[in-house]
Protein backbone atom coordinates (compact mmCIF):
# COMPACT_ATOMS: atom_id res chain seq x y z
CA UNK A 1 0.00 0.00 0.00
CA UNK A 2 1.07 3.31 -0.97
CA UNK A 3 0.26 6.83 0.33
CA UNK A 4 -1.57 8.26 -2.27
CA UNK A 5 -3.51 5.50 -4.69
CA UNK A 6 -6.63 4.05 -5.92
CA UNK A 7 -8.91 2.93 -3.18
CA UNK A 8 -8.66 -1.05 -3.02
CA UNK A 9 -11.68 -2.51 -4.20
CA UNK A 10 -13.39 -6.17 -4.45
CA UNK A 11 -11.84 -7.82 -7.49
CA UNK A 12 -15.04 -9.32 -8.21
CA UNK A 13 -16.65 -5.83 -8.32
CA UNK A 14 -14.64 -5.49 -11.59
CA UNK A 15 -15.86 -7.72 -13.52
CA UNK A 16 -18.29 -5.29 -15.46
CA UNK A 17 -15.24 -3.44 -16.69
CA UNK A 18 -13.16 -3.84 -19.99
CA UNK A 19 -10.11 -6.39 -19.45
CA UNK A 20 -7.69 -3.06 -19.80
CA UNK A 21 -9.34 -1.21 -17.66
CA UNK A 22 -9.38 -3.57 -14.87
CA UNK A 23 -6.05 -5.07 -15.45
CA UNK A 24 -4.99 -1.36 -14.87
CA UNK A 25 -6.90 -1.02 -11.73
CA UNK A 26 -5.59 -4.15 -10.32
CA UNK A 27 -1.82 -3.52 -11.00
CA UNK A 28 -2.00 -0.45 -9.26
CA UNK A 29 -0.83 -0.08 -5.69
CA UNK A 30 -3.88 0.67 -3.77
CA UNK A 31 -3.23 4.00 -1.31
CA UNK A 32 -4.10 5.27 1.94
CA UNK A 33 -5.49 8.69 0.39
CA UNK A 34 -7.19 8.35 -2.89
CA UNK A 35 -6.28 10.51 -5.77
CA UNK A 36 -10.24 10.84 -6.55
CA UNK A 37 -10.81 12.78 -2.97
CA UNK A 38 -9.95 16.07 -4.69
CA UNK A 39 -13.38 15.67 -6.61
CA UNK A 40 -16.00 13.66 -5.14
CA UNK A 41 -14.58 11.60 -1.89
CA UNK A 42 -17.76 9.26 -1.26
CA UNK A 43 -19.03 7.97 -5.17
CA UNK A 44 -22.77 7.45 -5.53
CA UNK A 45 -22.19 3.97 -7.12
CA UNK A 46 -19.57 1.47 -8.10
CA UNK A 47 -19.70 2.76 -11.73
CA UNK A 48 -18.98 6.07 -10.24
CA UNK A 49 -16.01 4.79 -8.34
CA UNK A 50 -14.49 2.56 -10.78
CA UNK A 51 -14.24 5.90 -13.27
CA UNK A 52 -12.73 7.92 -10.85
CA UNK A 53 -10.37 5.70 -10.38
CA UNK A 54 -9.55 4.84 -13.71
CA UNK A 55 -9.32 8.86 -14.48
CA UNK A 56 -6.88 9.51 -11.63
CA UNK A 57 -4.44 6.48 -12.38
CA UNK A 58 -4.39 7.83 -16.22
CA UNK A 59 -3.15 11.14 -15.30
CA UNK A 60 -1.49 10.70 -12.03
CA UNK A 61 1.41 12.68 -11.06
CA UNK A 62 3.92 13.83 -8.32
CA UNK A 63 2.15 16.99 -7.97
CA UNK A 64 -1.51 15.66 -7.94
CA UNK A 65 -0.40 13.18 -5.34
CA UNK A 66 1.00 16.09 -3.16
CA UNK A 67 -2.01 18.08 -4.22
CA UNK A 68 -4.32 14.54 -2.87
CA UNK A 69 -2.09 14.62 0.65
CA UNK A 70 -2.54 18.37 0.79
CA UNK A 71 -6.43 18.02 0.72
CA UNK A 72 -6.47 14.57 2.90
CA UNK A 73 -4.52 16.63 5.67
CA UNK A 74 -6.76 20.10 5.92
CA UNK A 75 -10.03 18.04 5.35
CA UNK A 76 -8.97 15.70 8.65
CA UNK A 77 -7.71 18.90 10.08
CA UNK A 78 -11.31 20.54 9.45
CA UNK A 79 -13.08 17.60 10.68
CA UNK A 80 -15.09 16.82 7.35
């Protein structure tokens, strides 16, 4: 487990999802602090979530991982 990753999730939960897009999900070292909390913390649905996801481990970074801790610290700081 990393700091910053994609939330781990049931494998079996990914079975609605292309073969790419779940082999990418799976390979990816789940985090403590999600890269999707900068946008919408708690997804309505697993579709939601599984985006999300997908979206934030095609365009992760350095800085949006920074960005991710930054917002993880001042929202447990703030209480919300």
């Amino acid at each position: 487990m990393s700091m910053v990753g994609p939330r781990p999730f049931p494998p079996e939960q990914a079975e609605s999802l292309p073969a790419r897009d779940r082999d990418m999900l799976l390979k990816t070292t789940p985090g403590v602090v999600s890269g999707t909390d900068l946008t919408d913390p708690f997804p309505r649905d697993w579709e939601t979530f599984f985006r999300q996801h997908l979206a934030y481990v095609e365009r992760r970074t350095f800085w949006l991982d920074v960005k991710a801790l930054l917002v993880a610290v001042v929202r447990v700081l703030k209480g919300s």
